[in-house]
C-alpha atoms as a PDB file:
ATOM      1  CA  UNK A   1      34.237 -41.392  -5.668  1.00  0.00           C
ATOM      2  CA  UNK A   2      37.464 -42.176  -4.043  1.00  0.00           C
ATOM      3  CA  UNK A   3      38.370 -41.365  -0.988  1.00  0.00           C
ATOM      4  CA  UNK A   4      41.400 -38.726  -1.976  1.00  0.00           C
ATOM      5  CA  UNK A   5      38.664 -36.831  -3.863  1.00  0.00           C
ATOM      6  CA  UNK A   6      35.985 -37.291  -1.037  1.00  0.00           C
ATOM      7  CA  UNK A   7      38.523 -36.005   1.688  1.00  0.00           C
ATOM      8  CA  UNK A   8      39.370 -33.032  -0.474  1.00  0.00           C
ATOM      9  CA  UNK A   9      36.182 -32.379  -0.320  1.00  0.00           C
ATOM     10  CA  UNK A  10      35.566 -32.641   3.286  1.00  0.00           C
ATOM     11  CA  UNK A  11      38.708 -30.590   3.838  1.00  0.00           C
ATOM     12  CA  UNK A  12      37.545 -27.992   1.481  1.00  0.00           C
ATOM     13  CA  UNK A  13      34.224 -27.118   3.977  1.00  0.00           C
ATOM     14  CA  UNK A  14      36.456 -24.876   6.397  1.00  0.00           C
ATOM     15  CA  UNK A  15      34.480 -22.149   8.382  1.00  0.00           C
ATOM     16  CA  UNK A  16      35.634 -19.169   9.598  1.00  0.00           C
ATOM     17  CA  UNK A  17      35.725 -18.654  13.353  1.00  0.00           C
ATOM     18  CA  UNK A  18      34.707 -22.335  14.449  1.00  0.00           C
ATOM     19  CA  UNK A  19      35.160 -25.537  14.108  1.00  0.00           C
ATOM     20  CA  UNK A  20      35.662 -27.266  11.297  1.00  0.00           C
ATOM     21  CA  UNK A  21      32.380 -29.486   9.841  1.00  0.00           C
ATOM     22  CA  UNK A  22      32.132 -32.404   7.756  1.00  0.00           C
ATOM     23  CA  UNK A  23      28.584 -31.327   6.908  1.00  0.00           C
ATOM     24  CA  UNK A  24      27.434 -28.162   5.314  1.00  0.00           C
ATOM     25  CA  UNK A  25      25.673 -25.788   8.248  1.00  0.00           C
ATOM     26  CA  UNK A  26      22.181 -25.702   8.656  1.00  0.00           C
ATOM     27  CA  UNK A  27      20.739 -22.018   7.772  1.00  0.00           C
ATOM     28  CA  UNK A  28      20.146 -19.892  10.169  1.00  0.00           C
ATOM     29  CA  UNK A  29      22.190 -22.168  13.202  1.00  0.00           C
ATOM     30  CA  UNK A  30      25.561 -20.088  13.008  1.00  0.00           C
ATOM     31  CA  UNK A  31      25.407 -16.585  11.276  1.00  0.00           C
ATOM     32  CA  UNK A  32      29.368 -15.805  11.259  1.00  0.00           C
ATOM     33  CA  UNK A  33      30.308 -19.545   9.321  1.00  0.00           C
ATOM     34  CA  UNK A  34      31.331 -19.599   5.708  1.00  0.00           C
ATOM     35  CA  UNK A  35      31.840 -23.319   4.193  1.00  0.00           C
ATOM     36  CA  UNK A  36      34.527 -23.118   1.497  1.00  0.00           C
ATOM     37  CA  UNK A  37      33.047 -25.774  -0.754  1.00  0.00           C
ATOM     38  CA  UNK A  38      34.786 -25.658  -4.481  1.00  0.00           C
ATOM     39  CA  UNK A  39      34.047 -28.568  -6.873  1.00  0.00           C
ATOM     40  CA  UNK A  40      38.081 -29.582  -8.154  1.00  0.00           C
ATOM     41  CA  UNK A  41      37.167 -31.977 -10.856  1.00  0.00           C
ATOM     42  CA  UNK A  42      39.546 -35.418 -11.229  1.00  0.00           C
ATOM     43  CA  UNK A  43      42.783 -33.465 -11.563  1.00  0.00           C
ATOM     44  CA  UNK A  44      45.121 -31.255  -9.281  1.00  0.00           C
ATOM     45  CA  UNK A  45      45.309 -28.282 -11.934  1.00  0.00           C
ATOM     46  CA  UNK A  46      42.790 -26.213 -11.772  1.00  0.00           C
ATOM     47  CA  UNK A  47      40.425 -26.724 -14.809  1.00  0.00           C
ATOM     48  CA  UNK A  48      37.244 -27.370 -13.941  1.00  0.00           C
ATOM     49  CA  UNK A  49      37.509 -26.006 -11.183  1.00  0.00           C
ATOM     50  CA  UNK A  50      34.217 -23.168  -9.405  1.00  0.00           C
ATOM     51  CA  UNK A  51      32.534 -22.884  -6.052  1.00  0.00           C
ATOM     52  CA  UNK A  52      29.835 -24.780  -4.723  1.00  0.00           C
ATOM     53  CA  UNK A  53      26.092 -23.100  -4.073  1.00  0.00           C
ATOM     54  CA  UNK A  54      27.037 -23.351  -0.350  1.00  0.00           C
ATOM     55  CA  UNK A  55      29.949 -21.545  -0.663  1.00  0.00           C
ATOM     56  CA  UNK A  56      28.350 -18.556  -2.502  1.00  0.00           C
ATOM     57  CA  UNK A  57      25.170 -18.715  -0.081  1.00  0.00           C
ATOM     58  CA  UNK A  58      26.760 -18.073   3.023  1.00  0.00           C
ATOM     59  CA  UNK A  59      28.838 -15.202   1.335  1.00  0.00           C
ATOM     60  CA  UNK A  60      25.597 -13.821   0.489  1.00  0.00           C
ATOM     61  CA  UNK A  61      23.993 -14.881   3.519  1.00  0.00           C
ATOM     62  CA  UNK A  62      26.368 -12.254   5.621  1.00  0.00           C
ATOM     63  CA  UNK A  63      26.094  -9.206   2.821  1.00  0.00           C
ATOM     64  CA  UNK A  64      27.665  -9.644   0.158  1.00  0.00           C
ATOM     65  CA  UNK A  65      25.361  -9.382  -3.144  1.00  0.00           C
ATOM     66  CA  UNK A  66      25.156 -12.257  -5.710  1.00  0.00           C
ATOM     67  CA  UNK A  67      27.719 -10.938  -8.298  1.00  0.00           C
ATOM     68  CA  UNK A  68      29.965 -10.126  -5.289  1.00  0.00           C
ATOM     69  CA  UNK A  69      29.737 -13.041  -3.442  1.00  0.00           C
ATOM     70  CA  UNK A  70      30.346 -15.675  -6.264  1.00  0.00           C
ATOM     71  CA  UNK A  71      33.036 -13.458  -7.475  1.00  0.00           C
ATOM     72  CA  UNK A  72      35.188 -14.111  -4.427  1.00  0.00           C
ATOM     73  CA  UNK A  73      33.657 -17.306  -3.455  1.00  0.00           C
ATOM     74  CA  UNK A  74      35.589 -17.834  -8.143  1.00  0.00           C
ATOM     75  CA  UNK A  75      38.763 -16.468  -6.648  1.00  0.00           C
ATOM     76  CA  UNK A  76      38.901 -18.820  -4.192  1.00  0.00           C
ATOM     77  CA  UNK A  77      38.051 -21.974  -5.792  1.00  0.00           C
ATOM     78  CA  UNK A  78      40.534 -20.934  -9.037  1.00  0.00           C
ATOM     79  CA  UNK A  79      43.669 -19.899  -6.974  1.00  0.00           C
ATOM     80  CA  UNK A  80      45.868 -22.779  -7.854  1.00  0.00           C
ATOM     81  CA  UNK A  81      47.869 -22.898  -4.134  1.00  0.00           C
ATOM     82  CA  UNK A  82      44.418 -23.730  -2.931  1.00  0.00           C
ATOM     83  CA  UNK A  83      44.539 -27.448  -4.530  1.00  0.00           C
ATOM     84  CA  UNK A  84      44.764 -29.492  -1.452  1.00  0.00           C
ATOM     85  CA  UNK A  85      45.774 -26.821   0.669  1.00  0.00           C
ATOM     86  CA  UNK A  86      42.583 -25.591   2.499  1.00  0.00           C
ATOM     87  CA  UNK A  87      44.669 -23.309   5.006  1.00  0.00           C
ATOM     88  CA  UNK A  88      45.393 -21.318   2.067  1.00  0.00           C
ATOM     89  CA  UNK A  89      41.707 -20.989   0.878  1.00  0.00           C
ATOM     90  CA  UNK A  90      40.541 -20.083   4.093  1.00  0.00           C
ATOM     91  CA  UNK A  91      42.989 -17.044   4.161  1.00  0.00           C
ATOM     92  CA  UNK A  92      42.601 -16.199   1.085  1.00  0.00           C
ATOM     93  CA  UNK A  93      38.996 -15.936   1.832  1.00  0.00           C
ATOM     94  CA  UNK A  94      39.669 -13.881   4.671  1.00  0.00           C
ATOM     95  CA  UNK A  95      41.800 -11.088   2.894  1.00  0.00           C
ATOM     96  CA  UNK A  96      39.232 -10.968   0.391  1.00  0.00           C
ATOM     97  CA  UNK A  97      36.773 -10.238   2.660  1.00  0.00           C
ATOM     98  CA  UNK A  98      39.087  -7.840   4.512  1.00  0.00           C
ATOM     99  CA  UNK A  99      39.375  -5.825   1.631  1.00  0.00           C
ATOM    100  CA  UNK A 100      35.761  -6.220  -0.293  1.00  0.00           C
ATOM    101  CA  UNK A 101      33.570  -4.332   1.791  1.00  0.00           C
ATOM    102  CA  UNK A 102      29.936  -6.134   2.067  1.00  0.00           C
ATOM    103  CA  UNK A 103      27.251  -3.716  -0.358  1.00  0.00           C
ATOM    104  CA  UNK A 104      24.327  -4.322   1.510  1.00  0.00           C
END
């Protein structure tokens, strides 16, 4: 892997509300963090592009159900102004949330 594609997707893992992690959370250690995780694929367009099953875990983890939570967790991970710009997926992730209410 080289390294512009493994610090994409270190940079992609942004919580909400803490720190940023190189390293996925353990369960059950911080109930508030989401880890943006998308797998990009070799190429800046978005193509191959769909969340990781950390990304969609946590969003389930805090209410969201399944469909729900890979839905947004999709809209994240195919906006195209997210590609190397994870300040943009974060609050995109956060008006999503802001205006999804959780189901469960």
């Amino acid at each position: 892997m080289s390294r512009g594609l493994l610090g994409m997707a270190l940079a992609s893992m942004i919580p909400l509300g803490a720190a940023a992690l190189d390293y996925p959370t353990r369960p059950g250690t911080a109930p508030n963090q989401i880890t943006i995780s998308c797998f990009r694929g070799l190429v800046d367009a978005v193509v191959w592009d769909r969340p990781n099953a950390v990304f969609v875990d946590d969003l389930v983890r805090i209410g969201y159900e399944y469909p729900q939570a890979y839905a947004i967790a999709q809209t994240v991970c195919r906006d195209e102004y997210g590609v190397n710009n994870p300040g943009y997926m974060t609050q995109r992730l956060q008006q999503l949330m802001a205006t999804t209410p959780v189901t469960r």
